[in-house]
N, C-alpha and C. Protein backbone atom coordinates (compact mmCIF):
# COMPACT_ATOMS: atom_id res chain seq x y z
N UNK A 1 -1.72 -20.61 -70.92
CA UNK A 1 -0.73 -21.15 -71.81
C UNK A 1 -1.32 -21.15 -73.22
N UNK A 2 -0.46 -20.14 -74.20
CA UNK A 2 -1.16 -20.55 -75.77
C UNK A 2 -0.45 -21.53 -75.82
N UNK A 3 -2.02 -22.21 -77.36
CA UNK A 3 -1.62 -23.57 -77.43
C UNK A 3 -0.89 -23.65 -78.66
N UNK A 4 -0.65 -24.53 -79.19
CA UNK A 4 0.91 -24.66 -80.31
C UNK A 4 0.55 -24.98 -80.83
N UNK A 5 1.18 -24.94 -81.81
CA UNK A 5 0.83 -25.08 -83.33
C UNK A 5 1.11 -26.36 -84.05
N UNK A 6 0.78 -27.28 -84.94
CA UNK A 6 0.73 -28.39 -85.39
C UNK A 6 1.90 -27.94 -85.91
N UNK A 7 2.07 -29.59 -86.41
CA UNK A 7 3.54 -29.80 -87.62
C UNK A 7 2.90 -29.24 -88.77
N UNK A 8 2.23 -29.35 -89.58
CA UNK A 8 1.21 -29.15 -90.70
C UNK A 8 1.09 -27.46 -90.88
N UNK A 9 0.57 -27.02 -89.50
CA UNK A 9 0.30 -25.50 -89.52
C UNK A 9 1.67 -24.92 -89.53
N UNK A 10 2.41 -25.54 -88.97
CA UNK A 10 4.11 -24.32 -89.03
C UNK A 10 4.70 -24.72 -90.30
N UNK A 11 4.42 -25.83 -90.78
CA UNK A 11 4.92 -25.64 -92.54
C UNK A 11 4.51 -25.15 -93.45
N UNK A 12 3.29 -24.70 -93.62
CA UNK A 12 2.40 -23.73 -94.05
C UNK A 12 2.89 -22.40 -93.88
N UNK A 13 3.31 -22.10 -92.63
CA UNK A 13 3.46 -20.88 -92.44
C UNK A 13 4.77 -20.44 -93.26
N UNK A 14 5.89 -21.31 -92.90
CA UNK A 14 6.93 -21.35 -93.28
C UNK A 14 6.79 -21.29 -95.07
N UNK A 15 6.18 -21.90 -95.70
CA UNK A 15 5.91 -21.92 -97.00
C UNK A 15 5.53 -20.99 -97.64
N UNK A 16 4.30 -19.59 -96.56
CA UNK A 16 3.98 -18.69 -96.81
C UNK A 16 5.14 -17.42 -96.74
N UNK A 17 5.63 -17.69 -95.61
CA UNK A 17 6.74 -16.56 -95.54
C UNK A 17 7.77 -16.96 -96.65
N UNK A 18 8.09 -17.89 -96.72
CA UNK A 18 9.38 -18.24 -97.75
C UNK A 18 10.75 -18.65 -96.49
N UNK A 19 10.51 -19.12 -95.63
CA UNK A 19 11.19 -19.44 -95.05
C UNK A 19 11.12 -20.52 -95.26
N UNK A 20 12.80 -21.32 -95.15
CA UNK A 20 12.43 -22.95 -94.62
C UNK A 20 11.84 -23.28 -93.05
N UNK A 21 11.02 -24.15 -93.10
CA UNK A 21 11.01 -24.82 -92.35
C UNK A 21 12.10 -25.56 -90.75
N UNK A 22 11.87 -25.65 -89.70
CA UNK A 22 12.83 -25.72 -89.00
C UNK A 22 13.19 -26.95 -88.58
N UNK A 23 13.89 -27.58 -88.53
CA UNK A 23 13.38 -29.28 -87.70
C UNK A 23 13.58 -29.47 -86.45
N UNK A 24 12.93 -28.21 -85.84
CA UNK A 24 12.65 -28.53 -84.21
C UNK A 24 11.39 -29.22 -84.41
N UNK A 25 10.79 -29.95 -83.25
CA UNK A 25 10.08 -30.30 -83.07
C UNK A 25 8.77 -30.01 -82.82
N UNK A 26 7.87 -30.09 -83.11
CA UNK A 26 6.30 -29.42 -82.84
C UNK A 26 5.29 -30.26 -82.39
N UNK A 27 4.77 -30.05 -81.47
CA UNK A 27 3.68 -30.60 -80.77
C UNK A 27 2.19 -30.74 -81.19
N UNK A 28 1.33 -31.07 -81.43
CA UNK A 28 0.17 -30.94 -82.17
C UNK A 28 -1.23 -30.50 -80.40
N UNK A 29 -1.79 -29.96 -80.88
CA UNK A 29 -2.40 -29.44 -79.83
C UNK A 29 -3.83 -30.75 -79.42
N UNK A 30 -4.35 -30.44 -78.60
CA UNK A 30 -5.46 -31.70 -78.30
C UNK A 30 -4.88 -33.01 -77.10
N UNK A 31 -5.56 -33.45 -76.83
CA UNK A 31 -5.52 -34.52 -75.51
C UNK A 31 -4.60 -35.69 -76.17
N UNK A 32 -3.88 -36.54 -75.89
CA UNK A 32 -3.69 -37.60 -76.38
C UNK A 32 -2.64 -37.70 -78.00
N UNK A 33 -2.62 -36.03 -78.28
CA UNK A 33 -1.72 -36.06 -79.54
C UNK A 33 -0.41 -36.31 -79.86
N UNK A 34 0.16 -36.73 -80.29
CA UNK A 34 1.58 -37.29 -80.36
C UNK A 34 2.66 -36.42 -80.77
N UNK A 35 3.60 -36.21 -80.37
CA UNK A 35 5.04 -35.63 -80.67
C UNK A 35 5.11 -36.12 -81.91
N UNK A 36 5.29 -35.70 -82.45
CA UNK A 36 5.73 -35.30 -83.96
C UNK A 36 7.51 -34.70 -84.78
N UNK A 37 7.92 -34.63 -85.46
CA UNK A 37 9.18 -34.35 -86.18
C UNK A 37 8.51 -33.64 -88.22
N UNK A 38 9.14 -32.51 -87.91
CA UNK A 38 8.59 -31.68 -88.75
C UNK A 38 9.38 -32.40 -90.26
N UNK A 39 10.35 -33.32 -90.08
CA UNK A 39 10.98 -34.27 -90.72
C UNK A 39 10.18 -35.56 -91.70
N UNK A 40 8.89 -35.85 -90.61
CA UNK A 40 8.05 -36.56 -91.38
C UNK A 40 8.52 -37.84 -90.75
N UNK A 41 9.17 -38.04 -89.48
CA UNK A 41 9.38 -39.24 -88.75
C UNK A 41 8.17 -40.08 -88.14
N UNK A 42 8.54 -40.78 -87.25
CA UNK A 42 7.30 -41.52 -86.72
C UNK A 42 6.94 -41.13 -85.31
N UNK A 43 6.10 -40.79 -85.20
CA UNK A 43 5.67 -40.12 -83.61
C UNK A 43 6.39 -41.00 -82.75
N UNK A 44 6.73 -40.39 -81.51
CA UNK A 44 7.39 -40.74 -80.55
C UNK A 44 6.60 -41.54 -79.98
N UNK A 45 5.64 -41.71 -80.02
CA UNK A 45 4.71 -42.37 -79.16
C UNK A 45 4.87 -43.49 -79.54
N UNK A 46 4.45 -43.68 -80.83
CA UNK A 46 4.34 -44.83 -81.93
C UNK A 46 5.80 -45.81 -81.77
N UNK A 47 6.73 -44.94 -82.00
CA UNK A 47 8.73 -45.73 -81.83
C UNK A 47 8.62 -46.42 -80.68
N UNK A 48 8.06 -45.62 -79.53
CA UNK A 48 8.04 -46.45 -78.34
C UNK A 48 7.15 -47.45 -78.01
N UNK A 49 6.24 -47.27 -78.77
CA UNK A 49 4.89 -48.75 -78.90
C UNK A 49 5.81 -49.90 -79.74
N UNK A 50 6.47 -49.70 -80.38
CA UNK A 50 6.83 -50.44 -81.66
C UNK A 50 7.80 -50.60 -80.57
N UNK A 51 8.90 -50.15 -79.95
CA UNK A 51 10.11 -51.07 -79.34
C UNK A 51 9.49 -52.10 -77.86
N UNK A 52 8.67 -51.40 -77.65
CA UNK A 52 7.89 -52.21 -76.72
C UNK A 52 7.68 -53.31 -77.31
N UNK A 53 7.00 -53.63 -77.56
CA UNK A 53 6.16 -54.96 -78.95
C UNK A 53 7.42 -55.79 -79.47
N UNK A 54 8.70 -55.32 -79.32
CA UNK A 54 9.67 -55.81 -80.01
C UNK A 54 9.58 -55.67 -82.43
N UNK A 55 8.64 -54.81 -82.20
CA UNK A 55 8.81 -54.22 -83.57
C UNK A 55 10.09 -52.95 -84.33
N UNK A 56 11.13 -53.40 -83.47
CA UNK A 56 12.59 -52.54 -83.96
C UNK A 56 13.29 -52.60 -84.96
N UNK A 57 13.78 -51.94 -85.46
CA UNK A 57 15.39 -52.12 -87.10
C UNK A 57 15.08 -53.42 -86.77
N UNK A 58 15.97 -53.71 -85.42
CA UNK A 58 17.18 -54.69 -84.84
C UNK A 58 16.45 -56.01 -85.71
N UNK A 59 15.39 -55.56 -84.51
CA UNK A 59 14.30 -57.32 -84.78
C UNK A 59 14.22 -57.53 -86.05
N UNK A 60 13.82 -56.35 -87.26
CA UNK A 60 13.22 -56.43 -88.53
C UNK A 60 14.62 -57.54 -89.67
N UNK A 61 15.62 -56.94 -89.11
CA UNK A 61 17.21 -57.23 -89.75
C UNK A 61 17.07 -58.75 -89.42
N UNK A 62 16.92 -59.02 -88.24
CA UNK A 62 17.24 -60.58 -87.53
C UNK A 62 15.74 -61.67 -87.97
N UNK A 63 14.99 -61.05 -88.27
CA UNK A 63 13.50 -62.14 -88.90
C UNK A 63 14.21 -61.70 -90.37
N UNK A 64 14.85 -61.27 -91.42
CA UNK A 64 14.97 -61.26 -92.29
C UNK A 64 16.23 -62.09 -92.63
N UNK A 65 16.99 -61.76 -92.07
CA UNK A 65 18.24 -62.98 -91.49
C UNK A 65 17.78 -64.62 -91.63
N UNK A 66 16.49 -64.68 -90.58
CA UNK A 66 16.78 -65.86 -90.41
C UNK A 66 15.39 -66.72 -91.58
N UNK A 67 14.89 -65.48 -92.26
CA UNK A 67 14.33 -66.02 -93.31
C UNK A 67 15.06 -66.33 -94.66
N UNK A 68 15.73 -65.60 -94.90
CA UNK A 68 16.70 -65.92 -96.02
C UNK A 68 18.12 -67.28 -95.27
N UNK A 69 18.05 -67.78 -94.58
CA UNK A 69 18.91 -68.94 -93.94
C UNK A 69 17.85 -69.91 -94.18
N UNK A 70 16.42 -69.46 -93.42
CA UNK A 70 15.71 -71.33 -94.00
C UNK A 70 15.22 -70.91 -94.90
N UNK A 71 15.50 -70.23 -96.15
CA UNK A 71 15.48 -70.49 -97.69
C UNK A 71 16.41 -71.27 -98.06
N UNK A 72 17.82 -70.55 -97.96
CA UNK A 72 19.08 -70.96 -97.88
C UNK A 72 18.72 -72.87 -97.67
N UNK A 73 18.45 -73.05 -96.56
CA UNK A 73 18.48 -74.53 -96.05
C UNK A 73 17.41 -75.55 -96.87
N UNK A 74 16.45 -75.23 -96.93
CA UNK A 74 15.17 -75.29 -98.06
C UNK A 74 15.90 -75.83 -99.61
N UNK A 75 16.45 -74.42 -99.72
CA UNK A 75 17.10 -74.94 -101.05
C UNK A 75 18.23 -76.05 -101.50
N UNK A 76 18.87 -75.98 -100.48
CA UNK A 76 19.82 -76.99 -100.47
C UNK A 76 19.37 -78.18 -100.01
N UNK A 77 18.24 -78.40 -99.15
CA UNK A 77 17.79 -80.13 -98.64
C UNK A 77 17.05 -80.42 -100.54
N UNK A 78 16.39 -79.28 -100.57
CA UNK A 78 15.79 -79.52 -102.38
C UNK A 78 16.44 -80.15 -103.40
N UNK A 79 17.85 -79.34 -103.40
CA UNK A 79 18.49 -80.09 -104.39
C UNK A 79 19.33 -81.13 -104.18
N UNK A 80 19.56 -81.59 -102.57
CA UNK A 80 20.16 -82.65 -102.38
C UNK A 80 19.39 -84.21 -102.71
N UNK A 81 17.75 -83.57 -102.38
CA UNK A 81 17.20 -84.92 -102.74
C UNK A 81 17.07 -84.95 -104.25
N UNK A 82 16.68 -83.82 -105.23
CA UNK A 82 16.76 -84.17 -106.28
C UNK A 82 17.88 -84.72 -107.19
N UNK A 83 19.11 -84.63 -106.54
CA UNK A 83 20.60 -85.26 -106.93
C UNK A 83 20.52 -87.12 -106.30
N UNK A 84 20.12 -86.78 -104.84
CA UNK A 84 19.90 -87.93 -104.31
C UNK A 84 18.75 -89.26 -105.20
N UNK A 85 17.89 -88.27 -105.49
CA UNK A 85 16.63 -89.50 -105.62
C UNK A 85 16.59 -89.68 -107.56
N UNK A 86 16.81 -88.49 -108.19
CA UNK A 86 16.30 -88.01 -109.60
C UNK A 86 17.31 -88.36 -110.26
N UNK A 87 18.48 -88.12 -109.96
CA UNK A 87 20.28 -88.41 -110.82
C UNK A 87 20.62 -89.66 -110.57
N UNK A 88 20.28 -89.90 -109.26
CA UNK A 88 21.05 -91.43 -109.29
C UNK A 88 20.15 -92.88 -110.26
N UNK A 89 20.93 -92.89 -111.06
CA UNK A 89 20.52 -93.76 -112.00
C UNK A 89 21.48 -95.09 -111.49
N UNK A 90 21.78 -95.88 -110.43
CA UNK A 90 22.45 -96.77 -110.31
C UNK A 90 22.12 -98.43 -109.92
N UNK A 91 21.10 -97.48 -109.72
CA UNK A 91 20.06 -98.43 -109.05
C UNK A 91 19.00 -99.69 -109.98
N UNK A 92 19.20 -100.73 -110.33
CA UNK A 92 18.39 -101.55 -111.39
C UNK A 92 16.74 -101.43 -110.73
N UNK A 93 16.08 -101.70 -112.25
CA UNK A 93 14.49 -101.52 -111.99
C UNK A 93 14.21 -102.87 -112.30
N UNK A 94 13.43 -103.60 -111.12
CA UNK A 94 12.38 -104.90 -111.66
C UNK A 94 10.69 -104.16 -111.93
N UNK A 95 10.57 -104.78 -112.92
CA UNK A 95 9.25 -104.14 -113.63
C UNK A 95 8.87 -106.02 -113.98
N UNK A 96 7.35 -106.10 -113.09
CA UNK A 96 6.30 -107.43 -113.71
C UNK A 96 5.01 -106.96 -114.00
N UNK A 97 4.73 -107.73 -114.82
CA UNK A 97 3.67 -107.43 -115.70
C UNK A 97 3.01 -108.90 -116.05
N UNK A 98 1.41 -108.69 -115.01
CA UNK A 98 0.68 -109.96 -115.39
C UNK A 98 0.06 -110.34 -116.63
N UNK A 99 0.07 -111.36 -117.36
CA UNK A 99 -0.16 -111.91 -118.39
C UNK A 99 -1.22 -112.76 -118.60
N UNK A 100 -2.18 -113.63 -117.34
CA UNK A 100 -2.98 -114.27 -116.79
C UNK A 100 -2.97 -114.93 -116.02
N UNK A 101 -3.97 -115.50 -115.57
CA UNK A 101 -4.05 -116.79 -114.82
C UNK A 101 -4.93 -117.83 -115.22
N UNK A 102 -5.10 -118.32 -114.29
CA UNK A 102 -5.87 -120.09 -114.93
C UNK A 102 -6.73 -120.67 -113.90
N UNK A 103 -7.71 -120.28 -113.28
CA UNK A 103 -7.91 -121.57 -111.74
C UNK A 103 -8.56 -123.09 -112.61
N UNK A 104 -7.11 -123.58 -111.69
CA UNK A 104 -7.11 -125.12 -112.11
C UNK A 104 -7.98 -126.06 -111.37
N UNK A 105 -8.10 -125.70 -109.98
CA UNK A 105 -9.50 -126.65 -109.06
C UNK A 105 -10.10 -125.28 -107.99
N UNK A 106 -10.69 -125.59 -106.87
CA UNK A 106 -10.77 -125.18 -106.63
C UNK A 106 -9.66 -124.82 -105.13
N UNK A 107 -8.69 -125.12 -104.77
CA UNK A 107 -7.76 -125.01 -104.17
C UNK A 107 -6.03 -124.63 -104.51
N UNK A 108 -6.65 -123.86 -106.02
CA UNK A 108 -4.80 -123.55 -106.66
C UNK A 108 -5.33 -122.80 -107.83
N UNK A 109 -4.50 -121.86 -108.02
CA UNK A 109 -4.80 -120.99 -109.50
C UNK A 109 -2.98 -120.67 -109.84
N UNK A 110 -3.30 -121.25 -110.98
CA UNK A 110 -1.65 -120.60 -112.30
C UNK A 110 -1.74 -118.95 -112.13
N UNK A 111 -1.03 -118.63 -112.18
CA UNK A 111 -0.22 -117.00 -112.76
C UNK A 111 0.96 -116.85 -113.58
N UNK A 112 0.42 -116.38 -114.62
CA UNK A 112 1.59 -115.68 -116.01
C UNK A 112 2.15 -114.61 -115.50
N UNK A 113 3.23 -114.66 -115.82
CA UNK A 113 3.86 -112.97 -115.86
C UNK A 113 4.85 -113.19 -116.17
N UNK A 114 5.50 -112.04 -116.74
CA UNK A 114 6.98 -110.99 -117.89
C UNK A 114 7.82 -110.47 -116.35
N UNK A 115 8.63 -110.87 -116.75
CA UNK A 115 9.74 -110.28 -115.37
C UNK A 115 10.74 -109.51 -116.36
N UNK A 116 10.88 -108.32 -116.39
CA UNK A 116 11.80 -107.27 -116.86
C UNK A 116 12.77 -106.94 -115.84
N UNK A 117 14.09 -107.64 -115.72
CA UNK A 117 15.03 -107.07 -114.24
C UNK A 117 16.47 -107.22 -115.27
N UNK A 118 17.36 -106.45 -115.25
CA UNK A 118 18.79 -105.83 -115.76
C UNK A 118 19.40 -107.26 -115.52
N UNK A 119 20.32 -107.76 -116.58
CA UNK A 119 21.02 -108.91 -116.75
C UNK A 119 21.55 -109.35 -115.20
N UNK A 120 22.11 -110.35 -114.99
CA UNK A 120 22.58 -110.94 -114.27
C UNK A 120 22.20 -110.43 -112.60
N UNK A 121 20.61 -110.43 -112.55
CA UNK A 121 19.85 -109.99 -111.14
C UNK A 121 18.99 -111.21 -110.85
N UNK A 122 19.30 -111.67 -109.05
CA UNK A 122 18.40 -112.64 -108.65
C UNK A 122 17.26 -111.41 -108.19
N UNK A 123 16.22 -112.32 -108.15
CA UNK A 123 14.95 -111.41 -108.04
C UNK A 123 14.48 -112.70 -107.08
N UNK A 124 12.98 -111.63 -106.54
CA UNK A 124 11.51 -112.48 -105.82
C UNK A 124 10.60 -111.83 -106.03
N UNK A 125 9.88 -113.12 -106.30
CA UNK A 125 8.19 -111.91 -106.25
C UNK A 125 7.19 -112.82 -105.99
N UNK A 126 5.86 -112.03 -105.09
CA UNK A 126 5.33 -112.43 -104.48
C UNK A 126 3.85 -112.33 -105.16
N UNK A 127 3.43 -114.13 -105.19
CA UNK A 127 2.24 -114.41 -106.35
C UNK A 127 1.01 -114.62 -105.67
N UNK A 128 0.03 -113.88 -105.79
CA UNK A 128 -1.31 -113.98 -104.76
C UNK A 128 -2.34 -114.64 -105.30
N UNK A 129 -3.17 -115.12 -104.73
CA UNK A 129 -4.60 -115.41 -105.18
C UNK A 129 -5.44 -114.83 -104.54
N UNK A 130 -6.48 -113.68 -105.27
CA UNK A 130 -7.79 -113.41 -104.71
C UNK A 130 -9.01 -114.19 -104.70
N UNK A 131 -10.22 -114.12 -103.76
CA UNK A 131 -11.30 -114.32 -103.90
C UNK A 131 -12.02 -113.14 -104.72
N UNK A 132 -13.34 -113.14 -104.73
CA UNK A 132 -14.26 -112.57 -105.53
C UNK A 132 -14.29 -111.08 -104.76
N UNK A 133 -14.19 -111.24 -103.23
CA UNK A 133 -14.30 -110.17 -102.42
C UNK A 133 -12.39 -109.06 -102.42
N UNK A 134 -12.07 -109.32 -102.99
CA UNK A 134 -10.53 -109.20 -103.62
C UNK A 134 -9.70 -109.36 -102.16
N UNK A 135 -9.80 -110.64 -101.52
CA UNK A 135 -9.39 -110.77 -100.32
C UNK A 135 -8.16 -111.74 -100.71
N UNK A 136 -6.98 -111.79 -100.07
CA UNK A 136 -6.01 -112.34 -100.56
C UNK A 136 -6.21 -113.92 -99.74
N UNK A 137 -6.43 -115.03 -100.40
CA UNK A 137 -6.90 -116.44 -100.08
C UNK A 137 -5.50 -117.64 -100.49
N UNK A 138 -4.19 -117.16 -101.06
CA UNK A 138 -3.31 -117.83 -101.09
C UNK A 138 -2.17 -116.98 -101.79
N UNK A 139 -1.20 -117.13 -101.11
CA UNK A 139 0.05 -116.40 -101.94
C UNK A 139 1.43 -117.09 -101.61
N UNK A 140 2.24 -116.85 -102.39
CA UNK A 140 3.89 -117.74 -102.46
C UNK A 140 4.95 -116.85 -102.60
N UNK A 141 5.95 -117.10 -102.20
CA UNK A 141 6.75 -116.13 -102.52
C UNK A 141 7.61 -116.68 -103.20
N UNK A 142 8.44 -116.37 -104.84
CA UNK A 142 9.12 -116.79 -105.52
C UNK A 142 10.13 -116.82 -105.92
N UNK A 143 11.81 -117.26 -105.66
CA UNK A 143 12.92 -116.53 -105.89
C UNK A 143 13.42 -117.03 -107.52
N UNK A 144 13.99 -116.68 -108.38
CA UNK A 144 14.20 -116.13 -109.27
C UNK A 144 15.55 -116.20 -109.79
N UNK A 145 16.43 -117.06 -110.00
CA UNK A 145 17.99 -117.32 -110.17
C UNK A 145 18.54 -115.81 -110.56
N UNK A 146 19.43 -115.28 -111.33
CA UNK A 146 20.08 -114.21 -112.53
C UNK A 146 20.00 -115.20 -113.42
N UNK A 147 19.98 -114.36 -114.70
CA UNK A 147 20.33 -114.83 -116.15
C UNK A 147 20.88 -113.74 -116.68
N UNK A 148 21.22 -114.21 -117.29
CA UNK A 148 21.73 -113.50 -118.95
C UNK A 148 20.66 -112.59 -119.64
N UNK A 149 19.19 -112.90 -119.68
CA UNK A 149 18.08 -113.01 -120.80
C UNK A 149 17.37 -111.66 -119.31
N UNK A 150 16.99 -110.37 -119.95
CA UNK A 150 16.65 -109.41 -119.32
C UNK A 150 15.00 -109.71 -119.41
N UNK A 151 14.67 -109.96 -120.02
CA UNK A 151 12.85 -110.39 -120.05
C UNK A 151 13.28 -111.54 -120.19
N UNK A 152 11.93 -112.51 -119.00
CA UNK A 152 11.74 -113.45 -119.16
C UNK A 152 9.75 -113.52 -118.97
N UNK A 153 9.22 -114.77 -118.64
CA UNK A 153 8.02 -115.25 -118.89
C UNK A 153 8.10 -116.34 -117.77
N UNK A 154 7.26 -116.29 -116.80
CA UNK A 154 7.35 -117.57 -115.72
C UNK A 154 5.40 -117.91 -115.22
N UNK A 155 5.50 -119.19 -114.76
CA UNK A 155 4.03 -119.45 -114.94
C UNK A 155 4.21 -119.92 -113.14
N UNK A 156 3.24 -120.29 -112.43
CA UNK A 156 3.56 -120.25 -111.08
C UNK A 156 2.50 -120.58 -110.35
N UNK A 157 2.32 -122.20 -109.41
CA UNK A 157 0.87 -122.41 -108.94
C UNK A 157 0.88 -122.11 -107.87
N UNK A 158 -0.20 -121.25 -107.08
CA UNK A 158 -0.44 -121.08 -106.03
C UNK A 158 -1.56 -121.63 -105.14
N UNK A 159 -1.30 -122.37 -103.99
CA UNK A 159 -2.68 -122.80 -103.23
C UNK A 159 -3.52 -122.16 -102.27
N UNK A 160 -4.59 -122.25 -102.37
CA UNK A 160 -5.02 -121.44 -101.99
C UNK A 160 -6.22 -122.03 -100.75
N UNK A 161 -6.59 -120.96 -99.77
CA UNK A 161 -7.23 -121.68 -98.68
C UNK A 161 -9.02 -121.69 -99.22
N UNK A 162 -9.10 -120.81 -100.22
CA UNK A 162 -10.57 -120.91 -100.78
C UNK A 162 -11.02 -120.66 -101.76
N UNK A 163 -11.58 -121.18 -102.86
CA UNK A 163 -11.89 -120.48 -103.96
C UNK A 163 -11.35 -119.20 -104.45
N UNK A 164 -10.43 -119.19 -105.05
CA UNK A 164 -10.32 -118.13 -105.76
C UNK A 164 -10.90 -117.30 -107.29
N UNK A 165 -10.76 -116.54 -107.15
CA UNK A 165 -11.24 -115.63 -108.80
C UNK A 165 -10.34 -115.17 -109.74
N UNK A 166 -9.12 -114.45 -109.19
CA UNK A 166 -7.82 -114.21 -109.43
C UNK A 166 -6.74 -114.81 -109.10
N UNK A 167 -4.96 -114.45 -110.05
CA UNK A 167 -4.45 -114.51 -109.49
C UNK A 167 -3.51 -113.45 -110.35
N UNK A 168 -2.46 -113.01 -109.70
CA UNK A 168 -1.85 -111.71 -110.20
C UNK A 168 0.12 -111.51 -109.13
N UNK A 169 0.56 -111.37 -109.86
CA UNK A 169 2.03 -110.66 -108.81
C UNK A 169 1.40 -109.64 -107.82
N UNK A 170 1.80 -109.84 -106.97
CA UNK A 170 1.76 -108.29 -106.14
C UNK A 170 2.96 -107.48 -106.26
N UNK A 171 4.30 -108.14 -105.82
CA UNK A 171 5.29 -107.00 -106.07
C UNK A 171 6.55 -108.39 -106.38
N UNK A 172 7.91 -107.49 -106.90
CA UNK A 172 8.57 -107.99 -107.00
C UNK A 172 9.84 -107.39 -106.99
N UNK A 173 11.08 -107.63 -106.19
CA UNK A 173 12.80 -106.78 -105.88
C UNK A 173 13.28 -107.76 -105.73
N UNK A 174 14.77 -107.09 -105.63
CA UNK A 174 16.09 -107.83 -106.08
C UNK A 174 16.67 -108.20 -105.13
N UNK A 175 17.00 -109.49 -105.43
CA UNK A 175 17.58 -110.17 -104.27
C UNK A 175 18.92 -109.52 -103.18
């Protein structure tokens, strides 16, 4: 049996004669060589490794599908929270701000603080005393009527189970 001629070698030839080229198919000679398409396709061997594997169009179309959907979804949870969390301005802000304290014995320390909360808001806030080890040794929790007057100034004793060093707000929201 002669052996056949590559894809490579019969386009050559074809190039030499001035003929076109044919797009039958050509075999490449050697053990293990792959079917070929004088077209410049993908060896037969290879199409069928690749549909095996599930590497097809089909599959390529459907992972591209479902990547542009959780973009799609991505983008829209994105801008729902930034509408949700960033736009909504409806919401009042309590803002405190400590001013000092005082320890008066050793079982109670004063705390200053500026309460900034939007007119006519009951508030609470919760007034701590530290020790030296910044361990929390007495705290109160404080409620706060509404007013009229958006800054106010409140002073506030707390007792405490041991010596303290500090005393400071920890947090403070609206009733």
């Amino acid at each position: 049996m002669p052996p056949r001629e590559s894809a490579d070698a019969a386009a050559e030839d074809a190039a030499l004669d001035g003929t076109p080229a044919s797009p039958a198919r050509v075999v490449t000679t050697g053990a293990g060589a792959a079917a070929r398409d004088t077209a410049g396709d993908m060896p037969h061997e290879a199409s069928d490794i690749a549909g095996r594997y599930g590497r097809t169009p089909e599959r390529r179309r459907r992972d591209r599908t479902i990547l542009i959907g959780a973009a799609v979804a991505f983008a829209a949870v994105l801008v729902s929270w930034v509408v949700w969390a960033g736009l909504d301005g409806s919401t009042p802000h309590v803002q405190a701000t400590d001013l000092g304290h005082e320890l008066t014995d050793d079982r109670s320390v004063e705390v200053t603080w500026r309460l900034s909360v939007p007119s006519g808001n009951a508030t609470a806030c919760i007034v701590q005393a530290l020790n030296e080890d910044f361990t929390v040794v007495g705290w109160k929790v404080v409620e706060i009527p509404a007013s009229d007057r958006p800054l106010r100034t409140f002073t506030e004793t707390v007792r405490t189970a041991q010596p303290a060093n500090t005393g400071l707000i920890s947090q403070c929201w609206l009733d």
